[in-house]
Protein backbone atom coordinates (compact mmCIF):
# COMPACT_ATOMS: atom_id res chain seq x y z
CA UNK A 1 -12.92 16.27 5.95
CA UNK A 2 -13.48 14.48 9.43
CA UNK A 3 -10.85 14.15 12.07
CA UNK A 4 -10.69 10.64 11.47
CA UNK A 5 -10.41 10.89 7.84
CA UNK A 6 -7.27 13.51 8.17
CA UNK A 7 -5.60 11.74 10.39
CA UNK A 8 -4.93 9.09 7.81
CA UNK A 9 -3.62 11.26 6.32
CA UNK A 10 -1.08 12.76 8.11
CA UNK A 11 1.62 10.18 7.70
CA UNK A 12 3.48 9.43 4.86
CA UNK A 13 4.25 5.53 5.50
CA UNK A 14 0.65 4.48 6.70
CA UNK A 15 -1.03 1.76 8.54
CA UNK A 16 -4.13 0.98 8.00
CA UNK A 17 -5.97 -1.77 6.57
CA UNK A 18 -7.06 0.54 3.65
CA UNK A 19 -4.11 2.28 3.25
CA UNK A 20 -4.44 6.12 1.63
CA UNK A 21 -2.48 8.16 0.13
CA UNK A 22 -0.63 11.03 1.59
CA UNK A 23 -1.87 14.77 1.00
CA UNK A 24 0.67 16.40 -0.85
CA UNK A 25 1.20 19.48 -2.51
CA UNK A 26 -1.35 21.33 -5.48
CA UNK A 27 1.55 20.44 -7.75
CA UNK A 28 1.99 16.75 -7.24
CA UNK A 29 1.92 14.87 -10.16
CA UNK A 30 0.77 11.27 -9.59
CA UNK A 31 -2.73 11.25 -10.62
CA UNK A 32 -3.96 8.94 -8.32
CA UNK A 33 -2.88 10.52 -5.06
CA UNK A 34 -4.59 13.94 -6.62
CA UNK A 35 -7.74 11.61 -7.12
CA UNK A 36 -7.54 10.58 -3.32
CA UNK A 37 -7.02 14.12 -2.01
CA UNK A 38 -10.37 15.44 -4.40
CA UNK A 39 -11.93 11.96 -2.71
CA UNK A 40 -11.21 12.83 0.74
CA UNK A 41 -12.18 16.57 0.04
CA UNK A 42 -16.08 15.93 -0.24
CA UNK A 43 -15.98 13.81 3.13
CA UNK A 44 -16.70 16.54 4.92
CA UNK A 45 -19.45 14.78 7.94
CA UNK A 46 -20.54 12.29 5.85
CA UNK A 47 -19.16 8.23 5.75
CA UNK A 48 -19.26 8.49 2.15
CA UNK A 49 -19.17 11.41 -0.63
CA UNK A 50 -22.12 12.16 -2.23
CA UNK A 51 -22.71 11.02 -5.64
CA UNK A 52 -24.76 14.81 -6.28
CA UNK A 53 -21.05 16.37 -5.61
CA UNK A 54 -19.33 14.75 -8.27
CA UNK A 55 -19.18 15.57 -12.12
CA UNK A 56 -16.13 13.97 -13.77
CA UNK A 57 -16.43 16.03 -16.92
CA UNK A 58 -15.93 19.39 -15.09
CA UNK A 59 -12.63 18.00 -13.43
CA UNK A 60 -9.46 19.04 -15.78
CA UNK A 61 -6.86 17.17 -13.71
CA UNK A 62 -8.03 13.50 -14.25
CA UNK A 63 -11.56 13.95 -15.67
CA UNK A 64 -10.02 12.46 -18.63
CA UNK A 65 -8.44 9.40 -17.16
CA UNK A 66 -11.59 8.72 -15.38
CA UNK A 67 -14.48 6.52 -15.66
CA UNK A 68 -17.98 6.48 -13.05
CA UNK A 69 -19.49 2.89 -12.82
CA UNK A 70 -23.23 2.91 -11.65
CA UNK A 71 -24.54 0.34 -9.23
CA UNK A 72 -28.30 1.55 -8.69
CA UNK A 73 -29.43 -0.95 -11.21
CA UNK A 74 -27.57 -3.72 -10.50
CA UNK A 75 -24.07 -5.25 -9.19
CA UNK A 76 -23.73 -7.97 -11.54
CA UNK A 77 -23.25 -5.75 -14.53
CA UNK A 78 -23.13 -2.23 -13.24
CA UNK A 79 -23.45 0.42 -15.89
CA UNK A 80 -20.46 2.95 -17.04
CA UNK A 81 -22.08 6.59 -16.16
CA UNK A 82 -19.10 8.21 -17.62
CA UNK A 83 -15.82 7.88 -19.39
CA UNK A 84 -12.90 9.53 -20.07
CA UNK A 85 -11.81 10.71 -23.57
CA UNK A 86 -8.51 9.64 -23.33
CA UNK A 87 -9.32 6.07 -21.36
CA UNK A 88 -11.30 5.77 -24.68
CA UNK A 89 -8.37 6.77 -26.72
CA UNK A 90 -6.32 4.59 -25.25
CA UNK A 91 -8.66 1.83 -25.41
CA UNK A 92 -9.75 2.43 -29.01
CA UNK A 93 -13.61 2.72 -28.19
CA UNK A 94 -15.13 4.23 -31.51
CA UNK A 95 -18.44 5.23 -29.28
CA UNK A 96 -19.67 5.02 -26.16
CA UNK A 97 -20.72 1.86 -24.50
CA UNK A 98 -23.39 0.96 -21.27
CA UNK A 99 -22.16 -1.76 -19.10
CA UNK A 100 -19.05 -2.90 -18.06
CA UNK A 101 -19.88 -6.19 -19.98
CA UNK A 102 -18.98 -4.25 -23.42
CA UNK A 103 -15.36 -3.42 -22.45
CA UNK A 104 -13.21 -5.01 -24.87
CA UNK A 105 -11.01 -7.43 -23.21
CA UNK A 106 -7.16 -6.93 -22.87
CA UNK A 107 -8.03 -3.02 -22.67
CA UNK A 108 -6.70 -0.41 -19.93
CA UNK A 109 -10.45 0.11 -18.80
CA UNK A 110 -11.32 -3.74 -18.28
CA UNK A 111 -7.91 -3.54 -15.77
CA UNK A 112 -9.90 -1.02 -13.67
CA UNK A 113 -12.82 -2.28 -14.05
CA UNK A 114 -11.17 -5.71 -12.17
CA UNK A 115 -11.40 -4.14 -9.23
CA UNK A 116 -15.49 -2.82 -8.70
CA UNK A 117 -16.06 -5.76 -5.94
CA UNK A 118 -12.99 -4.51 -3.82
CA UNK A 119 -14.37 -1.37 -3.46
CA UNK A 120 -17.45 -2.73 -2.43
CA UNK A 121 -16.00 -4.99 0.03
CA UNK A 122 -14.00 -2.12 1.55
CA UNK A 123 -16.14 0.59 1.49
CA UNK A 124 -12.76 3.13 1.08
CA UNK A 125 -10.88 3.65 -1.51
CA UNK A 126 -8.28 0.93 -3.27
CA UNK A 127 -4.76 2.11 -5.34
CA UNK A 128 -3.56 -0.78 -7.28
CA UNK A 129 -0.65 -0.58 -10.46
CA UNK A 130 0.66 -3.80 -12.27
CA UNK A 131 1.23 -4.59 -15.60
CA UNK A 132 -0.05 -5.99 -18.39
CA UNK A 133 -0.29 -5.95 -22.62
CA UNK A 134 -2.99 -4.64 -24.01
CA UNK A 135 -4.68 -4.75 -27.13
CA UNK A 136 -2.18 -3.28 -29.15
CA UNK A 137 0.66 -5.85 -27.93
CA UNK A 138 2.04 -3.17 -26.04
CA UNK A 139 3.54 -3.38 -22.95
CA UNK A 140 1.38 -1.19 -20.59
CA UNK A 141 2.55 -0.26 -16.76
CA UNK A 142 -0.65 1.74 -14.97
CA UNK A 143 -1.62 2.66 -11.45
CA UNK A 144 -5.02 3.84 -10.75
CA UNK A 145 -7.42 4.46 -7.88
CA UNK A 146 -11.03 3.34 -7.22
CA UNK A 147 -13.28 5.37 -4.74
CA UNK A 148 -16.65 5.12 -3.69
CA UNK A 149 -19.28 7.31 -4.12
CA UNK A 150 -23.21 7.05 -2.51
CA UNK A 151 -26.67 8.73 -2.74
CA UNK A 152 -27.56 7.88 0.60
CA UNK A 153 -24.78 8.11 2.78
CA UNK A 154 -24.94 4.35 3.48
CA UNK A 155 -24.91 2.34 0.50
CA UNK A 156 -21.93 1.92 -2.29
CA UNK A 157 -23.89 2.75 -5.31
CA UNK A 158 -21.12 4.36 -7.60
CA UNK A 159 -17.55 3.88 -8.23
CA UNK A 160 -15.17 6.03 -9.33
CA UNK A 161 -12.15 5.35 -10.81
CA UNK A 162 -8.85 7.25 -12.06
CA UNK A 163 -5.69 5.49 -13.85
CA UNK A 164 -2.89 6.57 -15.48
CA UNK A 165 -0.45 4.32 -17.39
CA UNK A 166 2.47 4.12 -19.51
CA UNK A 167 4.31 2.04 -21.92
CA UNK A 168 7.26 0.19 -20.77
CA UNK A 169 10.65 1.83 -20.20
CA UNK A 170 12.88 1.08 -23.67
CA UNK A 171 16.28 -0.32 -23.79
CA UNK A 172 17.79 2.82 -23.78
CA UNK A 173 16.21 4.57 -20.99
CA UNK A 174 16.96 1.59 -18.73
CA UNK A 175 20.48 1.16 -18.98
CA UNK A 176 20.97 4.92 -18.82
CA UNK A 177 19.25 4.50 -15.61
CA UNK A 178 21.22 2.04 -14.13
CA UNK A 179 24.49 3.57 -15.52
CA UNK A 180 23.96 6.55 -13.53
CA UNK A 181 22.87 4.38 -10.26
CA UNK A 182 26.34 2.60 -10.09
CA UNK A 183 28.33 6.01 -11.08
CA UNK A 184 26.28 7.04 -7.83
CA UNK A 185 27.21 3.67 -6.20
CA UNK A 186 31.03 4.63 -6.24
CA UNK A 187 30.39 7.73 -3.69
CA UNK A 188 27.56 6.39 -1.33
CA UNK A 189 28.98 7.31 2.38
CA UNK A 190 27.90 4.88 5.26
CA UNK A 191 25.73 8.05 6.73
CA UNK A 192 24.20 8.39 3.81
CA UNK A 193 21.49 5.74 2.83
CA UNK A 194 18.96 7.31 0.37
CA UNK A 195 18.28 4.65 -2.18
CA UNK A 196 20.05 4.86 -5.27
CA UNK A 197 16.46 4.81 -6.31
CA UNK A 198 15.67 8.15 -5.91
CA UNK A 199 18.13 9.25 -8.33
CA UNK A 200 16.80 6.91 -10.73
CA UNK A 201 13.44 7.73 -10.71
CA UNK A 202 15.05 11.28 -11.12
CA UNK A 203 16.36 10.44 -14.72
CA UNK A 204 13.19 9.13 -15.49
CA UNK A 205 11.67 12.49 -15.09
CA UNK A 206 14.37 14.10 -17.24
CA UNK A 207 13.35 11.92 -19.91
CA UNK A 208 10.05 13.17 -19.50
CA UNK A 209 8.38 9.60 -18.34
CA UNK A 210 6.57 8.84 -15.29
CA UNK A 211 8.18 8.00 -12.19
CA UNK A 212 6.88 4.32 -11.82
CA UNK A 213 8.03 0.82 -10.09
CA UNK A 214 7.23 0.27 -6.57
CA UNK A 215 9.28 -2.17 -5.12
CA UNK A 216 7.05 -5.28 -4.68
CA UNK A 217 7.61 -7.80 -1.77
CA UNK A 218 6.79 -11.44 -1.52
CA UNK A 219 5.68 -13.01 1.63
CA UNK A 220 9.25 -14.21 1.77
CA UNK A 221 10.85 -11.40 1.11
CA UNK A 222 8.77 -10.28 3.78
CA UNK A 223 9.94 -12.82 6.71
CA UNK A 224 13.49 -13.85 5.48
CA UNK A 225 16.13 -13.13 8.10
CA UNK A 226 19.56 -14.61 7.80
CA UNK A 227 20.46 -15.18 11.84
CA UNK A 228 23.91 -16.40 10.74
CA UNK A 229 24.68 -13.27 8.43
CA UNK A 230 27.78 -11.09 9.53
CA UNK A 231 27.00 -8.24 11.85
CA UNK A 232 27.73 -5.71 8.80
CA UNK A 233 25.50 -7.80 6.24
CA UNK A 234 22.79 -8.08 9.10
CA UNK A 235 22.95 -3.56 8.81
CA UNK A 236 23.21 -3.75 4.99
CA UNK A 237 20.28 -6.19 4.31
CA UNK A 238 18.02 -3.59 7.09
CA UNK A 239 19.76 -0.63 5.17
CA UNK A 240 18.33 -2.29 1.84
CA UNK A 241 15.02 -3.38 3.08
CA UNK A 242 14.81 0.58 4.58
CA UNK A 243 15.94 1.97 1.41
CA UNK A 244 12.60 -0.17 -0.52
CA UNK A 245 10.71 1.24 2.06
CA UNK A 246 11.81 5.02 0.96
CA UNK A 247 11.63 4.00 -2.61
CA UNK A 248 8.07 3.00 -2.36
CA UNK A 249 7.05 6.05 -0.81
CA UNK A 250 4.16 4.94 1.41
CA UNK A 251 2.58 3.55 -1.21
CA UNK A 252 2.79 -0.01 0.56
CA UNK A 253 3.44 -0.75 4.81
CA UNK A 254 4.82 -4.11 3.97
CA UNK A 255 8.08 -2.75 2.93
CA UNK A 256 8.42 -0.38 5.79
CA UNK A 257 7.61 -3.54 8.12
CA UNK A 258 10.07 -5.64 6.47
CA UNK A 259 12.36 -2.62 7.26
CA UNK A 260 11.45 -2.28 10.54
CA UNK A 261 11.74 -6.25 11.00
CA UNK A 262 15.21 -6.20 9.71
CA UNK A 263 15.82 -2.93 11.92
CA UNK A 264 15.42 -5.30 14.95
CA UNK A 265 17.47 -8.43 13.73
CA UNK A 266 20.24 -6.15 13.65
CA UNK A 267 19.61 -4.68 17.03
CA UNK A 268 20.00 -8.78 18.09
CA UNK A 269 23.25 -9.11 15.95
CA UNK A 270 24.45 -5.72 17.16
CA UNK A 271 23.77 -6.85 21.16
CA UNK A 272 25.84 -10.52 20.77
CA UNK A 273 28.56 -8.86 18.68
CA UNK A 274 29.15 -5.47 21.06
CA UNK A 275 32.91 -4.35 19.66
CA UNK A 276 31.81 -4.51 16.20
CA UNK A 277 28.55 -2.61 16.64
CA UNK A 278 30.71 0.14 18.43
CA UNK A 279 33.05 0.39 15.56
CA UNK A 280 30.28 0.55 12.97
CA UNK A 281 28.86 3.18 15.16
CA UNK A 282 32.12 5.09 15.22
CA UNK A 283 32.83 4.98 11.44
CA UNK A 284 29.19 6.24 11.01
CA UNK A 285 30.09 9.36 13.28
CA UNK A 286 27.02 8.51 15.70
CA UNK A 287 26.86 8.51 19.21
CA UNK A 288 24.56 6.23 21.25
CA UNK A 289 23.16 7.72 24.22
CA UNK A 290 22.06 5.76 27.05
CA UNK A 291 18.75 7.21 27.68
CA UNK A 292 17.67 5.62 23.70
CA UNK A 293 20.05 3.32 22.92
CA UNK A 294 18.01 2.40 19.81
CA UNK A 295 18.18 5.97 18.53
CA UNK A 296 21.86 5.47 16.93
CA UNK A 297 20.65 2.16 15.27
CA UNK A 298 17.83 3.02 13.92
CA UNK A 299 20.16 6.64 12.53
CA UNK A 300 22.29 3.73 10.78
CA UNK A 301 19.31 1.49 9.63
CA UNK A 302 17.10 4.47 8.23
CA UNK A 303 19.71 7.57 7.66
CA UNK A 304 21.10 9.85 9.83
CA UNK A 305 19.11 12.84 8.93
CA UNK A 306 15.47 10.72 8.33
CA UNK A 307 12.31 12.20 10.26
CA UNK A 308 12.77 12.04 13.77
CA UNK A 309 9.11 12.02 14.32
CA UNK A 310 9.00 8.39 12.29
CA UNK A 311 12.15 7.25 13.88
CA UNK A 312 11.03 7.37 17.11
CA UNK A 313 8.00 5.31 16.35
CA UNK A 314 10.49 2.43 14.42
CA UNK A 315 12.38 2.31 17.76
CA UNK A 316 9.50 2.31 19.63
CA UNK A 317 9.05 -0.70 17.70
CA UNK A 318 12.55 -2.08 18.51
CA UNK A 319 12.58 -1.45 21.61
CA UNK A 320 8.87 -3.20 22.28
CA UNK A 321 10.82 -6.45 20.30
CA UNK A 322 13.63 -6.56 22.38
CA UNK A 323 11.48 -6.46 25.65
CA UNK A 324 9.32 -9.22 24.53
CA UNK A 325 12.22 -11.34 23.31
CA UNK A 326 10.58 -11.62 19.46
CA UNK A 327 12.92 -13.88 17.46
CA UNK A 328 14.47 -12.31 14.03
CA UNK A 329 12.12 -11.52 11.77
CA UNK A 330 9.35 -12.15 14.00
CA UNK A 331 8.30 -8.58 14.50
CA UNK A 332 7.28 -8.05 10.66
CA UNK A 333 4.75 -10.58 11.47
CA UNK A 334 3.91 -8.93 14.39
CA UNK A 335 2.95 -5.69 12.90
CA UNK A 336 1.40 -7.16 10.13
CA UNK A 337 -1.02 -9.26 12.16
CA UNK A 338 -1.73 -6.49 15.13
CA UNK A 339 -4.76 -4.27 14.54
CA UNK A 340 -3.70 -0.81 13.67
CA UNK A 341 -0.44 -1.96 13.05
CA UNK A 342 2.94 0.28 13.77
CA UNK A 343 0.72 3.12 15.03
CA UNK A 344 -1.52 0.57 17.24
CA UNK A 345 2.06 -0.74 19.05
CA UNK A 346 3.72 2.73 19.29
CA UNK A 347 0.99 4.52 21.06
CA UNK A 348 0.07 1.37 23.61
CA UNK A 349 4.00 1.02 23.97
CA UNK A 350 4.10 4.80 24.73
CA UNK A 351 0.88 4.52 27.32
CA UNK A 352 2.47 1.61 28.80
CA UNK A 353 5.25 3.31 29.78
CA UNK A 354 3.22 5.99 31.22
CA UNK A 355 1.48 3.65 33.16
CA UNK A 356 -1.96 4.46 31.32
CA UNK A 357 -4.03 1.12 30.59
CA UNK A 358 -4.51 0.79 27.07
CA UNK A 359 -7.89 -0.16 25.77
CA UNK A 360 -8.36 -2.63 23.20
CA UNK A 361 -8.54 -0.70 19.57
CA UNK A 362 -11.70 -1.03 17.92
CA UNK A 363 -12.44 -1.85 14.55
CA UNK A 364 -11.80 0.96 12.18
CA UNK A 365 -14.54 3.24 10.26
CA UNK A 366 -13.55 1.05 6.64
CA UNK A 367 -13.66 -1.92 8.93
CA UNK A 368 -17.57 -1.10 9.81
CA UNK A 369 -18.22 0.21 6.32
CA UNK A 370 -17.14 -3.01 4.98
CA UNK A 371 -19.04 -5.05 7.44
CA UNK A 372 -22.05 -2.69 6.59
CA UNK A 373 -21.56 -3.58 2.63
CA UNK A 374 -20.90 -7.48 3.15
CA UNK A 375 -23.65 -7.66 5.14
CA UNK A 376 -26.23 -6.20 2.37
CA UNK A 377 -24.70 -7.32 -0.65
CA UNK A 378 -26.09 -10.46 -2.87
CA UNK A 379 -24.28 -14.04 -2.78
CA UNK A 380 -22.16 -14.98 -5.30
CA UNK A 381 -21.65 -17.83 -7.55
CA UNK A 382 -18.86 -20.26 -6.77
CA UNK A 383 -17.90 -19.67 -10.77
CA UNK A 384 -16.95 -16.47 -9.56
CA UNK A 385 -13.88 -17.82 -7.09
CA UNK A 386 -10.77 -17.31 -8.17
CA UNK A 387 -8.75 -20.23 -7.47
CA UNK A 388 -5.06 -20.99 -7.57
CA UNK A 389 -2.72 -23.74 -8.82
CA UNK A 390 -3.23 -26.00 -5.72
CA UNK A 391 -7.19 -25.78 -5.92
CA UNK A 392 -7.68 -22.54 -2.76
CA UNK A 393 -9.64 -19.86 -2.82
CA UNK A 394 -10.03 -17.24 -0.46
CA UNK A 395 -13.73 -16.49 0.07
CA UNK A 396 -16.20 -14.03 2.23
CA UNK A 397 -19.02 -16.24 3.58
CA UNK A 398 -21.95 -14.47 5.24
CA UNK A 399 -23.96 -16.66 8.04
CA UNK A 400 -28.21 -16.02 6.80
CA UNK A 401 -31.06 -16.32 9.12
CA UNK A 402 -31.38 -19.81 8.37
CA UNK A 403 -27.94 -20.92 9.90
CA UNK A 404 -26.27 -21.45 6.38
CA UNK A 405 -23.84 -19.63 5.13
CA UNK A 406 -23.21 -18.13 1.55
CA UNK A 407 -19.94 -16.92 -0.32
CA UNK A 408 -20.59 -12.67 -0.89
CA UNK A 409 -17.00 -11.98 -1.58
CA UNK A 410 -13.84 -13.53 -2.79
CA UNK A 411 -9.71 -12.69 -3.44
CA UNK A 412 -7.95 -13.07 -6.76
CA UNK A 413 -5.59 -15.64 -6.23
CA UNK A 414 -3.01 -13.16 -7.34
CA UNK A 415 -4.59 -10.76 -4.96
CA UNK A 416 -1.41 -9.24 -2.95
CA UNK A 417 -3.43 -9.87 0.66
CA UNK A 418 -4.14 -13.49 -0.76
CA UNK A 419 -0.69 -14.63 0.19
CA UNK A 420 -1.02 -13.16 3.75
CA UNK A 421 -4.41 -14.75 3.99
CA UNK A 422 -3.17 -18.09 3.13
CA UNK A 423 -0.15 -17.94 5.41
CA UNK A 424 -2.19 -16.71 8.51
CA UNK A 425 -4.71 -19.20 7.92
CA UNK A 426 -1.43 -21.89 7.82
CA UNK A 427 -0.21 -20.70 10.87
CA UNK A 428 -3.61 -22.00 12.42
CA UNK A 429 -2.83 -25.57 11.46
């Protein structure tokens, strides 16, 4: 694997555009994370892996959950190289089938299939989970990963793609779940923040289910800050949003934003109300010290005993807000909308204060990929947009020779970046 590609890696809240999972031990058991490490292990030199280094049937992890689509004779109905016996099984294919255009509708494997063009438009891998009812009338929750694969070092011409799913959580299960959250409610200390959560997920995988449920955020979950909120609900609504951020594990930056965002507003409360940050600080046993003031909040915010390599970076964070006067809430936007995101801002914060000049960051390696793919790939039909209630679509329009411009790419209107889209391209009004 490259430099650039491990150090993507390396973190387990992550900021990049195309965000990837973190490496993790032999043993881990979410498929698609073990699909991203065997992804990232035939990098080696190359921008892509190598079609020649892949054979899905030899791989007795996820071999079965898999499924290769093959581009090289078209993208409008690329052909299904391979499939998994138990995708089938769960889809209830009697035989095999060519193209993607012979997947039975309201099946697992036509909810991976949804996502081909992404990959394309990416050129890096894309985790998505949701769910939906399938054939059967069952409720089905998945999560699954697409990666690309080439012949040429250059061009997308194979996709691969792992899911795993699961049928919704009975009656039973949840309320034993939520039972033993609220018995754990009744001895939570004020030091001690890890999200109830955890030990939920934890009975799940006594019951023998998969550990499931990210915590999804809207755009307004996102941005709402209540500036008139109480100086301890201001530290209990960033405690929350932190605790969303640990629940998710990585597997999304908007939450750990949001935290982050929150992190600050309370740093504002905590500076106009003085006494009663000082007596929340003394109840919590913590001790500011003058040198990093921000230190002891972020300790309340995040947990007394959370990574100190990652806390430093969230006060980094704080500490850049506070300097440039950012109103509540206004640094979630801020590190949503700066290239490279919290890692971009903590490492030209740090060379600021060293009194380095910070270059401007380049676009990333997916960045250029993607630009490479859009650049290549056919137009699309405008039947292909996927519009929402109010008429919008969020398109990918390439400028030809010719001075006209075509549509090569376009957003779901459920898309989870559509919303950001939208509101960025609002903000422009």
């Amino acid at each position: 694997m490259d430099a650039y590609a491990k150090s993507q890696l390396d973190s387990p809240m992550y900021d990049e555009v195309v965000e990837a999972p973190p490496i993790v031990r032999f043993d881990e058991r979410r498929m698609h994370i073990r699909a991203y490490n065997y992804w990232a292990s035939l990098l080696n030199d190359r921008n892509l892996p190598s079609i020649e280094d892949l054979n899905p049937s030899e791989i007795e992890d996820f071999g079965s959950h898999s499924v290769l689509l093959d581009f090289t004779g078209g993208m409008d109905d690329p052909a299904i190289a391979f499939m998994g016996t138990a995708i089938a099984a769960q889809c209830d294919l009697d035989g095999p089938i060519g193209n993607i255009s012979e997947i039975p509708p309201r099946t697992l494997l036509s909810r991976l299939t949804d996502h081909y063009l992404q990959i394309i438009a990416n050129a890096a891998p894309i985790g998505f989970e949701a769910e939906f009812t399938n054939q059967r009338g069952n409720e089905i929750l998945y999560r699954g990963i697409m990666m690309p694969f080439s012949s040429n070092d250059e061009d997308i011409d194979f996709v691969y793609g792992v899911i795993n799913w699961k049928e919704v959580v009975n009656d039973t299960v949840s309320a034993a779940i939520v039972a033993e959250a609220l018995e754990q409610a009744t001895t939570a200390t004020v030091t001690n923040i890890t999200p109830l959560w955890d030990r939920a997920l934890e009975i799940v995988d006594e019951i023998g289910e998969d550990e499931e449920g990210a915590l999804e955020l809207t755009l307004d979950d996102q941005f709402q800050v209540d500036v008139e909120a109480s100086l301890d609900d201001c530290l209990a609504a960033a405690r929350d949003a932190a605790a969303a951020a640990n629940a998710s594990e990585g597997r999304t930056r908007h939450a750990l934003y949001r935290a982050i965002g929150l992190a600050h507003a309370f740093a504002l409360a905590a500076r106009s109300r003085p006494q009663d940050y000082e007596a929340i600080l003394e109840d919590a046993g913590i001790v500011a010290h003058p040198r990093s003031p921000m230190t002891a909040l972020a300790k309340l915010v995040f947990g007394a005993t959370y990574d100190k390599t990652r806390v430093a970076e969230f006060v980094c964070a704080i500490d850049y807000a506070l300097e440039q006067d950012l109103a509540p809430g206004a640094l979630i936007g801020h590190l949503h909308e700066l290239p490279g995101g919290l890692k971009a801002l903590v490492g030209a914060y740090r060379a600021a204060k060293r009194g380095e000049i910070v270059a401007p960051a380049g676009p990333s390696r997916a960045t250029v990929l993607a630009r490479r793919a859009l650049a290549k790939v056919n137009p699309v039909a405008n039947a292909a947009f996927s519009a929402d209630e109010a008429g919008l679509a969020i398109v990918v329009m390439r400028r030809e020779d010719d001075g006209s411009y075509v549509p090569v790419a376009a957003l779901d209107h459920d898309d989870k970046l559509a919303e950001r889209v939208l509101a960025a391209a609002a903000r422009k009004l």
